[in-house]
Protein backbone atom coordinates (compact mmCIF):
# COMPACT_ATOMS: atom_id res chain seq x y z
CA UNK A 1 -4.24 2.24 14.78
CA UNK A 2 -2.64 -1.21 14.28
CA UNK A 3 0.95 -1.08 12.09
CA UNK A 4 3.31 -3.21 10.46
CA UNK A 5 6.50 -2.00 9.52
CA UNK A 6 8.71 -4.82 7.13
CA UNK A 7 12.03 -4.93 7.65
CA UNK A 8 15.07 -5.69 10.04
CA UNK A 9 17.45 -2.57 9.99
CA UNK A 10 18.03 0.61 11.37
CA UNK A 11 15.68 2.04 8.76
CA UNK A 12 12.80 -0.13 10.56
CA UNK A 13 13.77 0.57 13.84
CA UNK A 14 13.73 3.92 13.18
CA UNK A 15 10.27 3.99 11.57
CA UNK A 16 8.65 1.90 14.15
CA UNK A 17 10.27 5.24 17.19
CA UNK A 18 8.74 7.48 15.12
CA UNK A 19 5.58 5.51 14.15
CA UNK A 20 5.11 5.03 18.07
CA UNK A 21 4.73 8.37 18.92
CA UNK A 22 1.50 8.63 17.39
CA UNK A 23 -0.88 8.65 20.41
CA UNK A 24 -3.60 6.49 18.67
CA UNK A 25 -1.23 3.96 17.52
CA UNK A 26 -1.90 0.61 19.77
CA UNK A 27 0.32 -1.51 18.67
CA UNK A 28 3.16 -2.26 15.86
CA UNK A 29 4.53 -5.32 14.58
CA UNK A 30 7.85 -5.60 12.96
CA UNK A 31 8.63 -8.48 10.23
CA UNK A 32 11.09 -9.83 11.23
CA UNK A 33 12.63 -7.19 13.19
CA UNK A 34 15.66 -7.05 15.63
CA UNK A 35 16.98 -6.27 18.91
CA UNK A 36 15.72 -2.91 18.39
CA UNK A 37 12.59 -2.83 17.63
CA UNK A 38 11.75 -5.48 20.09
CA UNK A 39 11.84 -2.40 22.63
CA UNK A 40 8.86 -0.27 20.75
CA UNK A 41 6.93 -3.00 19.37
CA UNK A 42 6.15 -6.83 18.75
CA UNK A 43 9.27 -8.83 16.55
CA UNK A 44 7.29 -11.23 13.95
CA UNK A 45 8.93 -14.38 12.34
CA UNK A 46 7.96 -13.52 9.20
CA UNK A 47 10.39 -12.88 6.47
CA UNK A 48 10.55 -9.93 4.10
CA UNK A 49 10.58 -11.89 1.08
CA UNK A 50 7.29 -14.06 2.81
CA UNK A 51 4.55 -11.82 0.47
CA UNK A 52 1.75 -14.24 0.91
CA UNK A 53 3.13 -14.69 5.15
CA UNK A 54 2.71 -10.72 5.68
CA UNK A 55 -0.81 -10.48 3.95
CA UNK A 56 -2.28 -13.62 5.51
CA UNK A 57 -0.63 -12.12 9.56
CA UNK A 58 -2.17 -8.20 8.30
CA UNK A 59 -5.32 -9.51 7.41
CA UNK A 60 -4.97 -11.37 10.74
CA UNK A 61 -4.10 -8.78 12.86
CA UNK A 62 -6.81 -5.75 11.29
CA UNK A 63 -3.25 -4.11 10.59
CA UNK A 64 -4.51 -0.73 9.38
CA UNK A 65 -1.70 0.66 7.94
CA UNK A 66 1.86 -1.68 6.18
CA UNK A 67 5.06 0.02 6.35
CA UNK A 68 7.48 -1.81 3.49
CA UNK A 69 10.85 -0.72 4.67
CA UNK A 70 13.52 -2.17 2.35
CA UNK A 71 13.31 -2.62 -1.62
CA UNK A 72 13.08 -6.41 -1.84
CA UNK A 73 9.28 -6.57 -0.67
CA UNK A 74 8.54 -3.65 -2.74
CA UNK A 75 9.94 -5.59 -6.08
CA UNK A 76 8.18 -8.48 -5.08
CA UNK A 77 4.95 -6.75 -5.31
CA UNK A 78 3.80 -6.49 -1.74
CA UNK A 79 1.76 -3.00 -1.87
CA UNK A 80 -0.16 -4.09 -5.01
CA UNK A 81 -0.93 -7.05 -2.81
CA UNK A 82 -1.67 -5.42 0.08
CA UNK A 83 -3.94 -3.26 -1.73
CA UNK A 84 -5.12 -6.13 -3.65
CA UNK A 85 -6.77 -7.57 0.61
CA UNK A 86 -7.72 -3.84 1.13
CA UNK A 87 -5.11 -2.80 3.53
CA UNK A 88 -3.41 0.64 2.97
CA UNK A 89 0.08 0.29 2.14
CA UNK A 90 2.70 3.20 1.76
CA UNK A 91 5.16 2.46 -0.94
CA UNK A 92 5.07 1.39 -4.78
CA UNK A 93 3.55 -0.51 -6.63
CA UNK A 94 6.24 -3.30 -8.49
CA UNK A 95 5.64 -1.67 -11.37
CA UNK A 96 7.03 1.37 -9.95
CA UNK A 97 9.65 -0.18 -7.63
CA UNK A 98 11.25 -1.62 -11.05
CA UNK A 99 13.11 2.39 -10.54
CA UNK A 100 15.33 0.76 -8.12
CA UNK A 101 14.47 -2.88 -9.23
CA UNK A 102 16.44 -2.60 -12.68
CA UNK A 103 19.36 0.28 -13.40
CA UNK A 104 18.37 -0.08 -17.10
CA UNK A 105 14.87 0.37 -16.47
CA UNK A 106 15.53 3.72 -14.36
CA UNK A 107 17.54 4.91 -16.98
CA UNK A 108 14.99 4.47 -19.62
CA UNK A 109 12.75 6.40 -17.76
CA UNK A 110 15.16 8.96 -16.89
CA UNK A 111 15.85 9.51 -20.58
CA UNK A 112 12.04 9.75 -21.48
CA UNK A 113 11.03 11.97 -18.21
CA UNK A 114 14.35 14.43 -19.33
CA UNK A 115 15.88 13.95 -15.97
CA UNK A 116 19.95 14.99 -16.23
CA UNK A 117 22.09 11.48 -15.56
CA UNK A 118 25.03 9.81 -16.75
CA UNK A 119 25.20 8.12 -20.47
CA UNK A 120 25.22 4.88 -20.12
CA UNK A 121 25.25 1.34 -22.23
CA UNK A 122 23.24 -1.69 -21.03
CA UNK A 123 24.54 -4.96 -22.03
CA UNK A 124 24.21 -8.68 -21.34
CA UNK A 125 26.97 -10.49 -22.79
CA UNK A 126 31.15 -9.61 -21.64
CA UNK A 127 31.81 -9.37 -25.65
CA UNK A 128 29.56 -6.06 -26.35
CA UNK A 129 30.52 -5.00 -22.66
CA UNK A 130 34.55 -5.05 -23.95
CA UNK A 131 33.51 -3.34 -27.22
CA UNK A 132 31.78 -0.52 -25.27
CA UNK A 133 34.78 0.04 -22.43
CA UNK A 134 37.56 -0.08 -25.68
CA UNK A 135 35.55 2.71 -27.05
CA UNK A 136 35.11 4.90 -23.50
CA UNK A 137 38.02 4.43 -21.34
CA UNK A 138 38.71 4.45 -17.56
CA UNK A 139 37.32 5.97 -15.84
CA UNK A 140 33.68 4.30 -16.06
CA UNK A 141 30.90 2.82 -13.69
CA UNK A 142 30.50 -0.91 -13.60
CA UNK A 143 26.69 -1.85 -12.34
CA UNK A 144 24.54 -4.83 -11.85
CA UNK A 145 21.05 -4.27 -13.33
CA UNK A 146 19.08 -5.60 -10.08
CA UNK A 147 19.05 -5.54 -6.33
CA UNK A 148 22.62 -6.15 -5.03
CA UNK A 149 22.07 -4.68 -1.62
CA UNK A 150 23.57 -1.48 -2.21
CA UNK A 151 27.37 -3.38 -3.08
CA UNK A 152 26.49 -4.01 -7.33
CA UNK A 153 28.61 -0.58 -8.10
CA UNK A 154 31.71 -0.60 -8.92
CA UNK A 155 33.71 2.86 -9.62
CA UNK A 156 36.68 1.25 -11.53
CA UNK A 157 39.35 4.43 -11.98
CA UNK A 158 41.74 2.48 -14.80
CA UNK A 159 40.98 -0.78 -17.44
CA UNK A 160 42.43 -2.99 -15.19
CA UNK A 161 40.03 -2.22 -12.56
CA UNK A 162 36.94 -1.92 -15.37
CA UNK A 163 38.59 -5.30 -16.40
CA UNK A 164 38.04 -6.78 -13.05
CA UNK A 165 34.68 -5.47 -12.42
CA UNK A 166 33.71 -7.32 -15.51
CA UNK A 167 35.08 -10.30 -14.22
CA UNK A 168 32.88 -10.21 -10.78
CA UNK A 169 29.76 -9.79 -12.88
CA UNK A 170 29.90 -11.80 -15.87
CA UNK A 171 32.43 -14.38 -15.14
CA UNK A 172 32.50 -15.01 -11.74
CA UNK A 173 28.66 -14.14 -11.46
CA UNK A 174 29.32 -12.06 -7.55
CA UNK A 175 25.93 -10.77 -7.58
CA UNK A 176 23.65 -13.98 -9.03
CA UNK A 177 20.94 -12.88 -11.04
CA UNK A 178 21.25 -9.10 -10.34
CA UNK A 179 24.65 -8.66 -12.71
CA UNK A 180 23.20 -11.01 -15.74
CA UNK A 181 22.29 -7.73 -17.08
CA UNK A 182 25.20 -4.99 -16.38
CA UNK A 183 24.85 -1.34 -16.59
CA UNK A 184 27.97 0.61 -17.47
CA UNK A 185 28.16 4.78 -16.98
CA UNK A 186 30.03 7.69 -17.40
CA UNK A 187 32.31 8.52 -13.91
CA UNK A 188 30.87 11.71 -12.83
CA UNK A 189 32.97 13.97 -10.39
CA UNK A 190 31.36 16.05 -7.51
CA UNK A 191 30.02 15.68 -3.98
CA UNK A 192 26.83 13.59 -3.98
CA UNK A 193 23.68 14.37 -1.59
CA UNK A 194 20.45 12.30 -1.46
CA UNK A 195 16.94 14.00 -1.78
CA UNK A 196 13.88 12.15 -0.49
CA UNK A 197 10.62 12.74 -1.36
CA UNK A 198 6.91 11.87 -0.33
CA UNK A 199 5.04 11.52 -3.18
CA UNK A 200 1.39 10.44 -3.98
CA UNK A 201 0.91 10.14 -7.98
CA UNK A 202 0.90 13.58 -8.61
CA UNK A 203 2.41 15.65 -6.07
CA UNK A 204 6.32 15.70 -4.61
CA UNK A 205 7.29 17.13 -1.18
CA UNK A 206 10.81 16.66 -0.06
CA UNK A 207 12.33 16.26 2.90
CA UNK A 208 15.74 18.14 3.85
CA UNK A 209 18.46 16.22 2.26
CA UNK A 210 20.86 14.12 3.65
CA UNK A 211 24.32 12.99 2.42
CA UNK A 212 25.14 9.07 3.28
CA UNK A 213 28.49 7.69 3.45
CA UNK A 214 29.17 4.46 0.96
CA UNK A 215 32.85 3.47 1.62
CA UNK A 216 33.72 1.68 4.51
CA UNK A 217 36.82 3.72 5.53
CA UNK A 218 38.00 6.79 6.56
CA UNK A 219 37.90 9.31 3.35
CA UNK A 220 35.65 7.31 0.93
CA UNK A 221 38.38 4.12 0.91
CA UNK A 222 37.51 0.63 0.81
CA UNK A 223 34.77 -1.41 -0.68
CA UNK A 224 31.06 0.08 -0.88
CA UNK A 225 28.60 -0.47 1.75
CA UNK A 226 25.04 -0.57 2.70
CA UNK A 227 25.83 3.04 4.22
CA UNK A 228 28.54 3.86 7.17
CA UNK A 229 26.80 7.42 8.07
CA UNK A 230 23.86 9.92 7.43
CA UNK A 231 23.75 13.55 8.25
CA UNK A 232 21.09 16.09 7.54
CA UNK A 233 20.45 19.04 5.76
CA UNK A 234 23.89 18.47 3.49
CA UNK A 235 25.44 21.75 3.00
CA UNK A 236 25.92 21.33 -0.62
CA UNK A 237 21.54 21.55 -1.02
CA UNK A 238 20.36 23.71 0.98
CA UNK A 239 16.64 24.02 2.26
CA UNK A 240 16.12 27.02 0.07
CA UNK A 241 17.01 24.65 -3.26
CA UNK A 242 15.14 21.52 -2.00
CA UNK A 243 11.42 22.34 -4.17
CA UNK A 244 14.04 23.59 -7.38
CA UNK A 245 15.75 20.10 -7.02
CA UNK A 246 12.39 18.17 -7.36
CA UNK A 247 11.46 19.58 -9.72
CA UNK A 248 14.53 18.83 -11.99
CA UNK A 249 15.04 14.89 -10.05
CA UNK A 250 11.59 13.99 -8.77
CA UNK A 251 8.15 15.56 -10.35
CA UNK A 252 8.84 14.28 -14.07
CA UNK A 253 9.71 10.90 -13.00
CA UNK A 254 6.19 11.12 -11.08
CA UNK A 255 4.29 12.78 -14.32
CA UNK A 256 6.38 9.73 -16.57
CA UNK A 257 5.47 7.50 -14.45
CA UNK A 258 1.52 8.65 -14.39
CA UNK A 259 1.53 8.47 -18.34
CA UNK A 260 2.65 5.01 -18.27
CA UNK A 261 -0.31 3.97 -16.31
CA UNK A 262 1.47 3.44 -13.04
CA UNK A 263 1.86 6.53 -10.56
CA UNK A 264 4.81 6.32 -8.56
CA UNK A 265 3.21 6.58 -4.11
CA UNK A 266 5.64 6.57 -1.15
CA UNK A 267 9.40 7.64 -1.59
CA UNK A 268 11.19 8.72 -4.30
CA UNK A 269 15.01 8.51 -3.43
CA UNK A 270 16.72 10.21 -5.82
CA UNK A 271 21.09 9.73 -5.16
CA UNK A 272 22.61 13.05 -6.85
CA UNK A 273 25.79 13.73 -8.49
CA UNK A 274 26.61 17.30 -7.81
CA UNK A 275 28.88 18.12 -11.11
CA UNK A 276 30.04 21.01 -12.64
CA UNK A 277 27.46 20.38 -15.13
CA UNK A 278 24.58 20.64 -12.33
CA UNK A 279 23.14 17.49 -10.95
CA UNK A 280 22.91 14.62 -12.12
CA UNK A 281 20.64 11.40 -11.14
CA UNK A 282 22.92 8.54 -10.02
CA UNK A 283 20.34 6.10 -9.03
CA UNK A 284 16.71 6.33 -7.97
CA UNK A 285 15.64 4.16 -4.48
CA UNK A 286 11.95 3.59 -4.21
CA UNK A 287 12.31 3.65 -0.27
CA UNK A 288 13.80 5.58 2.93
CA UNK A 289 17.47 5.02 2.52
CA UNK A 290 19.10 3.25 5.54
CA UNK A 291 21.13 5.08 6.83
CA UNK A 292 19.62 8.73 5.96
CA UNK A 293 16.56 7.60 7.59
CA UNK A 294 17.71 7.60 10.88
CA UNK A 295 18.69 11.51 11.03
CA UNK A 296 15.92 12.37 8.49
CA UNK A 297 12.91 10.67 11.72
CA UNK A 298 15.06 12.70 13.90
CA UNK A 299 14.19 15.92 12.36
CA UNK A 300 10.60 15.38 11.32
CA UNK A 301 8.11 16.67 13.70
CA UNK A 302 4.88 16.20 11.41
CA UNK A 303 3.22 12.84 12.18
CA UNK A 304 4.61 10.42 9.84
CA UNK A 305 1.48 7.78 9.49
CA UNK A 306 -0.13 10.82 8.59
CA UNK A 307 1.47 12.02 5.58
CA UNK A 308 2.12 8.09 4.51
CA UNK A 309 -1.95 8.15 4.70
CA UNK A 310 -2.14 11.02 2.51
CA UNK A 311 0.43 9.49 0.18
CA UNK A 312 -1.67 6.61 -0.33
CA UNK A 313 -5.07 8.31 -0.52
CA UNK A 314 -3.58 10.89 -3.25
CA UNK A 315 -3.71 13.79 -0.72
CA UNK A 316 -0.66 15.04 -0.47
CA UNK A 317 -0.87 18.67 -1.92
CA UNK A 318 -3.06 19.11 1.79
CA UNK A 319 0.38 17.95 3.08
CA UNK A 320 2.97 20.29 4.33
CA UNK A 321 6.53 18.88 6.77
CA UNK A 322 7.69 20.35 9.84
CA UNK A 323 11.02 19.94 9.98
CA UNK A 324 13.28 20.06 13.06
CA UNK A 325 15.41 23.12 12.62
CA UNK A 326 18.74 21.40 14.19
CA UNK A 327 20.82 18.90 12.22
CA UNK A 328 21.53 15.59 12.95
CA UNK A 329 23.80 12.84 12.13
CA UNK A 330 23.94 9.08 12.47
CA UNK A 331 27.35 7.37 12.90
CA UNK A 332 27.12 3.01 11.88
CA UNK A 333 28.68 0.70 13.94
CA UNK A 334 29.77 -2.60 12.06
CA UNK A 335 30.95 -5.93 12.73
CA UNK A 336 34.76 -6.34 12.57
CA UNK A 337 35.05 -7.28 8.42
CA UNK A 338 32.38 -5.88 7.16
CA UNK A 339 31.19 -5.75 4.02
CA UNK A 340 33.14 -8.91 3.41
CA UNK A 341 32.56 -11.94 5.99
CA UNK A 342 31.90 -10.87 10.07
CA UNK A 343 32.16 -12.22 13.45
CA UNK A 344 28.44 -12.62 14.83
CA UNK A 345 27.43 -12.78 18.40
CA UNK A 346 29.58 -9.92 20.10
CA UNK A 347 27.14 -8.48 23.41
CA UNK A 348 26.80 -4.49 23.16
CA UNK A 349 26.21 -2.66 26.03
CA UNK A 350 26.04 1.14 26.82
CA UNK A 351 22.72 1.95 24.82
CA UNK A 352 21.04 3.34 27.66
CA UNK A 353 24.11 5.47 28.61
CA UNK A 354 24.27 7.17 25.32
CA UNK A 355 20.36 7.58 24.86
CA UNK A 356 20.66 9.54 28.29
CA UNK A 357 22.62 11.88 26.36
CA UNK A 358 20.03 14.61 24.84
CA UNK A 359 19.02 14.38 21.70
CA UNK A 360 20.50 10.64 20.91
CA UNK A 361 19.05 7.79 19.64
CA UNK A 362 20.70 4.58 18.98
CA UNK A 363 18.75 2.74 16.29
CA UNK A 364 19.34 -0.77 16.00
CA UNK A 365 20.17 -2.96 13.06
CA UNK A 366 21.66 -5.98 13.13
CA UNK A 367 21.36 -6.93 16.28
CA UNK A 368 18.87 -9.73 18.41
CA UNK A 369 17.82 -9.60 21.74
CA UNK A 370 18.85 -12.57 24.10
CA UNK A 371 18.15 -13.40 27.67
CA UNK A 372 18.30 -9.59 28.38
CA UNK A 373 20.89 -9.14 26.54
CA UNK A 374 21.79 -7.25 22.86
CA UNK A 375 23.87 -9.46 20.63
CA UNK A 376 25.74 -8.57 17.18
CA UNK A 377 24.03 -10.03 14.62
CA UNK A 378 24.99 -8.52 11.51
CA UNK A 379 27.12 -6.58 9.61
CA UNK A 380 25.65 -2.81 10.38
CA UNK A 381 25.08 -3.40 13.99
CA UNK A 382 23.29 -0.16 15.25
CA UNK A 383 23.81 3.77 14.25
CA UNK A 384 24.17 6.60 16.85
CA UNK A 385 21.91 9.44 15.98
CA UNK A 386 22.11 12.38 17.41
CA UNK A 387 20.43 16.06 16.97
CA UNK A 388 22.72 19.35 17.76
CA UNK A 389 22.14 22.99 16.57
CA UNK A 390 24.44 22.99 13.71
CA UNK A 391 26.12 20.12 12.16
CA UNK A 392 29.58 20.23 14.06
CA UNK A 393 27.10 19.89 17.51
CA UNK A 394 25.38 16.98 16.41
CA UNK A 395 28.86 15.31 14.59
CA UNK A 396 30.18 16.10 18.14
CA UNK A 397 27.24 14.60 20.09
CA UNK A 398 26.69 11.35 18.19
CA UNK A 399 30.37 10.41 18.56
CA UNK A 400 30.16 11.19 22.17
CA UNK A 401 27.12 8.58 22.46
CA UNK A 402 29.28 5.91 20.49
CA UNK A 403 32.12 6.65 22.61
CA UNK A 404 29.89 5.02 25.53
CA UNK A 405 29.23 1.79 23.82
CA UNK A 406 30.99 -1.14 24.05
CA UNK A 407 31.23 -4.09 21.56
CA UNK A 408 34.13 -6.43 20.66
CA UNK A 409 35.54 -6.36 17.03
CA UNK A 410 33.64 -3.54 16.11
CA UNK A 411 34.43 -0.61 13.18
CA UNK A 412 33.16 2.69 12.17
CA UNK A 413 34.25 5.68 10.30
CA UNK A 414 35.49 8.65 12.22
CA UNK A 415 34.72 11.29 9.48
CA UNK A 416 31.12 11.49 8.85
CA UNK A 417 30.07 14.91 8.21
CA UNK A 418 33.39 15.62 7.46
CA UNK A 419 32.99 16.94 3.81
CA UNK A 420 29.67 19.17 5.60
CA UNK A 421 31.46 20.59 7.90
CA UNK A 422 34.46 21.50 5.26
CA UNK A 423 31.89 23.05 2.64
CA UNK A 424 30.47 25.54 5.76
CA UNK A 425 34.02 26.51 6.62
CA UNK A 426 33.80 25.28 10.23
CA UNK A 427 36.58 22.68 10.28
């Protein structure tokens, strides 16, 4: 078996580990990859975006299977393409990917599928925006409509701050084309988890959950990220809950989605609000989240081109996960300045000292490989994964495997799986 995996993150590097364990899979491409991925299969200069580039090099190749990894080739249509030159490809359609292609759109469907959310107005002028904010109050949500790699959400606590979020998307137009349509929501208090979950048309299975870490600092402070930190199972939804939770979050989007014409194949993200109120749907992904994915691979055991197969051939109720028992947890390593502007070009070394450690992985993002070498180059530079029997173990064992890297004006947060641990009582 012949794969491509799309994609240049930790999610991809992590997908192309566990794609390579399959013992019939001969070889696996990665567009455009990184530093990473280099090490488990071949780095292609193609980019993400390059729909046209990836069919023409699939076709090429007698690529038997495309793994999309992030949301921009999805939106862009590249499974409907793929499918279009008769090459299996697990994700959605871009008539499906529109769920995490447009806020508005999501909602819509959330509305008409009965899935619990926030309320929410849509608007595309600052005028009706002001008019709808007067009426609400602080606190509220302040969202651009399209892809704004995972920084378009603003949680703006008083009008000043609602005031200013305005300003970034209307005025001073932060986010291009993604905030010309803004989304803005009721501010929902709880703990939020993520539940993932393979689906083929008709049938949802979730994996464990996970619970990713947004803000950049310690205790939820600073600007939003692409993701700081991923553990797995989150304490707050247990195993026991996960098929009760699709069924409120994930199978009606599915059967909405099959009665518009356009059944929703590959993964359903849903990002929960746990509220007094019961959950509530904060945003749907139509991919693996970066960085849940990382400790999510960990734990599966079941062959993952497998089930993606089965996904795409509308197979999945044959389909059931084995799950690693023990938790694990991913810690991010950034650049120095991240999310806002970064130093590039730092050498990292100590990767093969903490992947000696057992159970750790350390799955590369933005990073390139030069002259032997493994450069910074990016703002999420790598995340140290590690399993452990509970959740303190593996919070204990992935800091231990970042404690043996070394990379100049580097950052990370020391708490993830903080809020875990504090819900089980073992802090």
């Amino acid at each position: 078996m012949r794969i491509l995996i799309i994609g240049s993150g930790g999610r991809e590097h992590a997908l192309a580990w566990k794609l390579s364990k399959r013992p019939d899979v001969t070889e696996i491409f990665v567009a455009p990859g990184n530093g990473g991925t280099a090490s488990v299969a071949v780095n292609v200069p193609i980019k993400d975006s390059d729909i046209q580039g990836l069919v023409d090099f699939a076709k090429e190749k007698a690529v038997d299977l495309v793994v999309p990894g992030p949301e921009l080739p999805l939106t862009l249509g590249v499974v409907d393409a793929m499918q279009k030159a008769g090459i299996a490809c697990f994700g959605p359609s871009a008539a499906c990917a529109k769920l995490e292609g447009s806020k508005s759109f999501a909602k819509e469907v959330m509305q008409k599928a009965g899935v619990p959310t926030a309320a929410a107005g849509v608007f595309t002028s600052r005028a009706e925006a002001e008019v709808f904010v007067k009426e609400h109050g602080a606190p509220l949500v302040v969202k651009a409509d399209g892809l704004a790699a995972g920084k378009g959400v603003i949680v703006a606590m008083t009008m000043e701050e609602v005031r200013a979020a305005l300003d970034l998307m209307f005025e001073k137009n932060a986010f291009g084309e993604a905030s010309s349509t803004v989304l803005i929501e009721e501010f929902l208090e709880g703990e939020e988890v993520s539940l993932l979950s393979f689906c083929d048309g008709k049938t949802a299975l979730p994996l464990p959950s996970a619970q990713d870490h947004k803000a950049v600092f310690d205790n939820d402070k600073g600007p939003n990220t692409g993701g700081m930190g991923a553990y797995s199972p989150a304490p707050i939804l247990p195993d026991s809950e996960l098929s009760a939770m699709a069924d409120i979050v994930a199978r009606p989007i599915l059967t909405e989605m099959a009665r518009r014409g356009t059944p929703f194949k590959g993964i359903l993200y849903a990002g929960l609000m746990m509220t007094k109120d019961g959950p509530k749907v904060l945003e749907y992904n139509v991919r693996f989240g970066d960085p849940e994915c990382q400790p999510l691979l960990m734990r599966l055991k079941s062959d993952l081109a497998d089930i993606m197969l089965h996904c795409i051939e509308g197979t999945l109720d044959a389909v059931s996960l084995d799950i690693e028992e023990r938790s694990a947890l991913g810690v991010v390593l950034t650049a120095e300045g991240y999310p806002g502007s970064y130093p590039k070009g730092m050498p990292i070394s100590g990767i093969d000292r903490a992947e000696a450690l057992e159970g750790v992985q350390v799955f590369q993002a933005g990073t390139k490989a030069e002259d032997g070498h493994i450069l910074a180059n990016g703002g999420r530079v790598l995340c140290v994964t590690a399993l452990g029997e509970d959740l303190k173990k593996a919070q204990a064992r992935a800091y231990e495997g970042l404690a043996l890297l070394s990379m100049e004006h580097s950052q990370f947060r020391t708490d993830i799986g903080k809020k875990g641990l504090k819900r089980l009582q073992l802090v």
